[in-house]
Structures are given as C-alpha cells and as structure tokens.
C-alpha atoms as a PDB file:
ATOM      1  CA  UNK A   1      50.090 -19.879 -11.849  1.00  0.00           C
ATOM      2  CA  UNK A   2      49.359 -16.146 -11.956  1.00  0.00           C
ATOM      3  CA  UNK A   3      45.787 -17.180 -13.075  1.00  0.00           C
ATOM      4  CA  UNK A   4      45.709 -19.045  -9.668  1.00  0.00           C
ATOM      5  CA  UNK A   5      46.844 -15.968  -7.220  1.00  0.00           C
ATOM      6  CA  UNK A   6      44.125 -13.798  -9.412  1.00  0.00           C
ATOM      7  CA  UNK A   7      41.052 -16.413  -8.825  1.00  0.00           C
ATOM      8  CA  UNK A   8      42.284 -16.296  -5.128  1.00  0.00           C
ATOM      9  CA  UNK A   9      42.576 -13.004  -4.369  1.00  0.00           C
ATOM     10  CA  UNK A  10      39.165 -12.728  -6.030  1.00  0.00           C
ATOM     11  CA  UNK A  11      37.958 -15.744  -3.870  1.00  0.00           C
ATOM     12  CA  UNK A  12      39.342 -13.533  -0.642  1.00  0.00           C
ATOM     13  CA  UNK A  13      37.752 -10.127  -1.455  1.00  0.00           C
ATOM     14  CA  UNK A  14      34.400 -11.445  -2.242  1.00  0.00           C
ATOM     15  CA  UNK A  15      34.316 -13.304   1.035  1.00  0.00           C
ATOM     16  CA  UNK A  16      35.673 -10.050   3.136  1.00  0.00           C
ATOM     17  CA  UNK A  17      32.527  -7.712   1.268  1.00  0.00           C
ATOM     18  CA  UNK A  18      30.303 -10.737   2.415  1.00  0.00           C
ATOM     19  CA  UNK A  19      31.118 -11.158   5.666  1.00  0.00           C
ATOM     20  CA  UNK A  20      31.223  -7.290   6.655  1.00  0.00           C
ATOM     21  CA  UNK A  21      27.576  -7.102   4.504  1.00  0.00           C
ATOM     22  CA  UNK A  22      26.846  -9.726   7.122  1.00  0.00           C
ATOM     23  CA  UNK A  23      27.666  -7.856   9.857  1.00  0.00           C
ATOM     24  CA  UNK A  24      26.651  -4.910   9.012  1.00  0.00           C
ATOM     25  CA  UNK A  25      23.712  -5.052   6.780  1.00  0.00           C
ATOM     26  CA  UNK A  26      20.484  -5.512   8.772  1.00  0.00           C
ATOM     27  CA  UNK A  27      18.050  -8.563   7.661  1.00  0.00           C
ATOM     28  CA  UNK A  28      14.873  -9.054   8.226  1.00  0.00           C
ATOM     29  CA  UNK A  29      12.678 -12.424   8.243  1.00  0.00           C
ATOM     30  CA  UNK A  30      10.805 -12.813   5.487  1.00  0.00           C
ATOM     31  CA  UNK A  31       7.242 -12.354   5.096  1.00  0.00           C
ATOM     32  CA  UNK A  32       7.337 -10.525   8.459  1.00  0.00           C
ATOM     33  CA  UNK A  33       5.838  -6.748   8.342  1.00  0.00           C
ATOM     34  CA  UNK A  34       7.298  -4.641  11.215  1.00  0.00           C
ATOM     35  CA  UNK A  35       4.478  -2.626  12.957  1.00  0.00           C
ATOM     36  CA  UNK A  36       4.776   1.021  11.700  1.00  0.00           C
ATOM     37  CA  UNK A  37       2.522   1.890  15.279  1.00  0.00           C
ATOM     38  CA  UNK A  38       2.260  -0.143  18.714  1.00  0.00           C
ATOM     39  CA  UNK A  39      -1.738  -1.444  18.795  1.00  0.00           C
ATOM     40  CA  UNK A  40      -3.765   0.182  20.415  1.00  0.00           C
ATOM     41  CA  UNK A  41      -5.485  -1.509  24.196  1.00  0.00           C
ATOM     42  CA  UNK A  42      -8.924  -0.710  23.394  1.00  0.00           C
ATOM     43  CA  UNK A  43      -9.113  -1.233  19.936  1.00  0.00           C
ATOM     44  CA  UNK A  44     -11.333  -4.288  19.238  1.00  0.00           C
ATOM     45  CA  UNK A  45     -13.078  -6.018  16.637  1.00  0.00           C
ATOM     46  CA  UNK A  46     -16.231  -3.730  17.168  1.00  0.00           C
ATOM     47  CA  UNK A  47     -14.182  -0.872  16.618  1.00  0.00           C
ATOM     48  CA  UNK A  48     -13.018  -2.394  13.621  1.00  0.00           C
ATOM     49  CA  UNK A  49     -16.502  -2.942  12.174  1.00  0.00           C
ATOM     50  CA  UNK A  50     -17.382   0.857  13.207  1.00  0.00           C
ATOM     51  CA  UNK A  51     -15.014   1.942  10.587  1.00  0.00           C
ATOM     52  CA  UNK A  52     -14.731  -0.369   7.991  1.00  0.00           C
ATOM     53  CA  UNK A  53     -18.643   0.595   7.807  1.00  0.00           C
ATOM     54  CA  UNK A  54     -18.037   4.204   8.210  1.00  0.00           C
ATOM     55  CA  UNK A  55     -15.732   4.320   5.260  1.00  0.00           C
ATOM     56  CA  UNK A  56     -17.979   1.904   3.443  1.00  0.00           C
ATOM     57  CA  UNK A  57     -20.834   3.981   3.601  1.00  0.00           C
ATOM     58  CA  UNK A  58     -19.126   6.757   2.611  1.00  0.00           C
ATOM     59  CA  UNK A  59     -17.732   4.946  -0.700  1.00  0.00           C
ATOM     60  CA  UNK A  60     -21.586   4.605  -0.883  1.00  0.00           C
ATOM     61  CA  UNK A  61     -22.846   8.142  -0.635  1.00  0.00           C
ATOM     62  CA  UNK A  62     -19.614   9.523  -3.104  1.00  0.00           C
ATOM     63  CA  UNK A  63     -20.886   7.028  -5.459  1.00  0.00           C
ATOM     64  CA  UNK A  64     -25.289   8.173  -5.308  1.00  0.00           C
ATOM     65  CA  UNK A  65     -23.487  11.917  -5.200  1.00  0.00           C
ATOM     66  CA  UNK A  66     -21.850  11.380  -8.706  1.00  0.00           C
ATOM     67  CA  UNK A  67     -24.947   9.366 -10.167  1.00  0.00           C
ATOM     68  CA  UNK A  68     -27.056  12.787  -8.889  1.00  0.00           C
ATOM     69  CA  UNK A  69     -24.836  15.054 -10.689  1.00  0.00           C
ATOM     70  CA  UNK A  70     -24.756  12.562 -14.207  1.00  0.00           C
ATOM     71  CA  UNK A  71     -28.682  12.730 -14.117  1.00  0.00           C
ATOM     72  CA  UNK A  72     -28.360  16.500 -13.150  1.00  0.00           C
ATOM     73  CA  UNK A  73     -26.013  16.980 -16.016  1.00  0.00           C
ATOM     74  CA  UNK A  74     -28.248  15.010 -18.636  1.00  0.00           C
ATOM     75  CA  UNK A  75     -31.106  17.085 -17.438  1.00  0.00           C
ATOM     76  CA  UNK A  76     -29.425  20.077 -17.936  1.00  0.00           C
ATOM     77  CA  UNK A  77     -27.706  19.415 -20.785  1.00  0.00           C
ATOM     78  CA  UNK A  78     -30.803  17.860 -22.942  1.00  0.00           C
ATOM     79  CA  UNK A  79     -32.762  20.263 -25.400  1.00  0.00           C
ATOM     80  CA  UNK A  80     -36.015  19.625 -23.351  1.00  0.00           C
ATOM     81  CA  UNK A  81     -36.892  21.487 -20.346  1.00  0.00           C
ATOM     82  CA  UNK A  82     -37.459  19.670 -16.898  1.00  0.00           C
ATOM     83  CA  UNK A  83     -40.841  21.538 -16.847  1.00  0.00           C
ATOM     84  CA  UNK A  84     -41.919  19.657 -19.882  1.00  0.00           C
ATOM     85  CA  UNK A  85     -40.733  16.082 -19.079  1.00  0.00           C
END
C-alpha cells in the first residue's frame, strides 16, 4: 500500500517536470540549422564561385610559399654552396 502512494507520487512529479519542460523548454526541428545571418539580395552563384576560387587559390599560393622555403632551407642548410651546384 505505501509502496503504491510512493510509485504514484513519483508517477505525478515526473509528469509535472515534463509538462513545464514542455512548456518551457524551446525545441527545435531536427536537422533544421537556423540562419546565424539573413541572405544577402545580390549574392548569387557567381559570387559564390568568386570566392570559393579566391580562397582556393590562396590555399594554392600558401602551399608553393612553403615548398619555396623547404627548397630554400635545403639549400641553405646543405654543405655545398648554391654557387657550386
């Protein structure tokens, strides 16, 4: 009996935190990313292409920049002289 009244006020508590978590909690749908910025009008698809080459190409000059300096380095580092290679 007083096993009963225990598993029922239990029962009634965990439905009151789950209701007011209801209310109160906000949820969102899933898989759905809210926009952190509103788009911009005249941003297009050749806009898009402008800078996913511009940052492209700059991966691409970093990367010649640090095989310059490696060479540079083994150059400079060897025993041998530029002059005599």
């Amino acid at each position: 009996m007083a096993s009963d009244d225990s598993e029922e006020n239990a029962r009634r508590i965990t439905e009151s935190i789950n209701e007011a978590a209801e209310r109160c909690i906000p949820q969102s749908k899933a898989g759905h990313k809210p926009m952190k910025h509103t788009p911009l009008p005249y941003w297009n698809e050749h806009c898009k292409t402008a800078v996913y080459s511009y940052a492209r190409n700059r991966a691409r000059n970093k990367l010649n920049k640090k095989e310059q300096m490696k060479t540079l380095k083994i150059i400079k580092g060897s025993k041998v002289s530029p002059k005599k290679l």
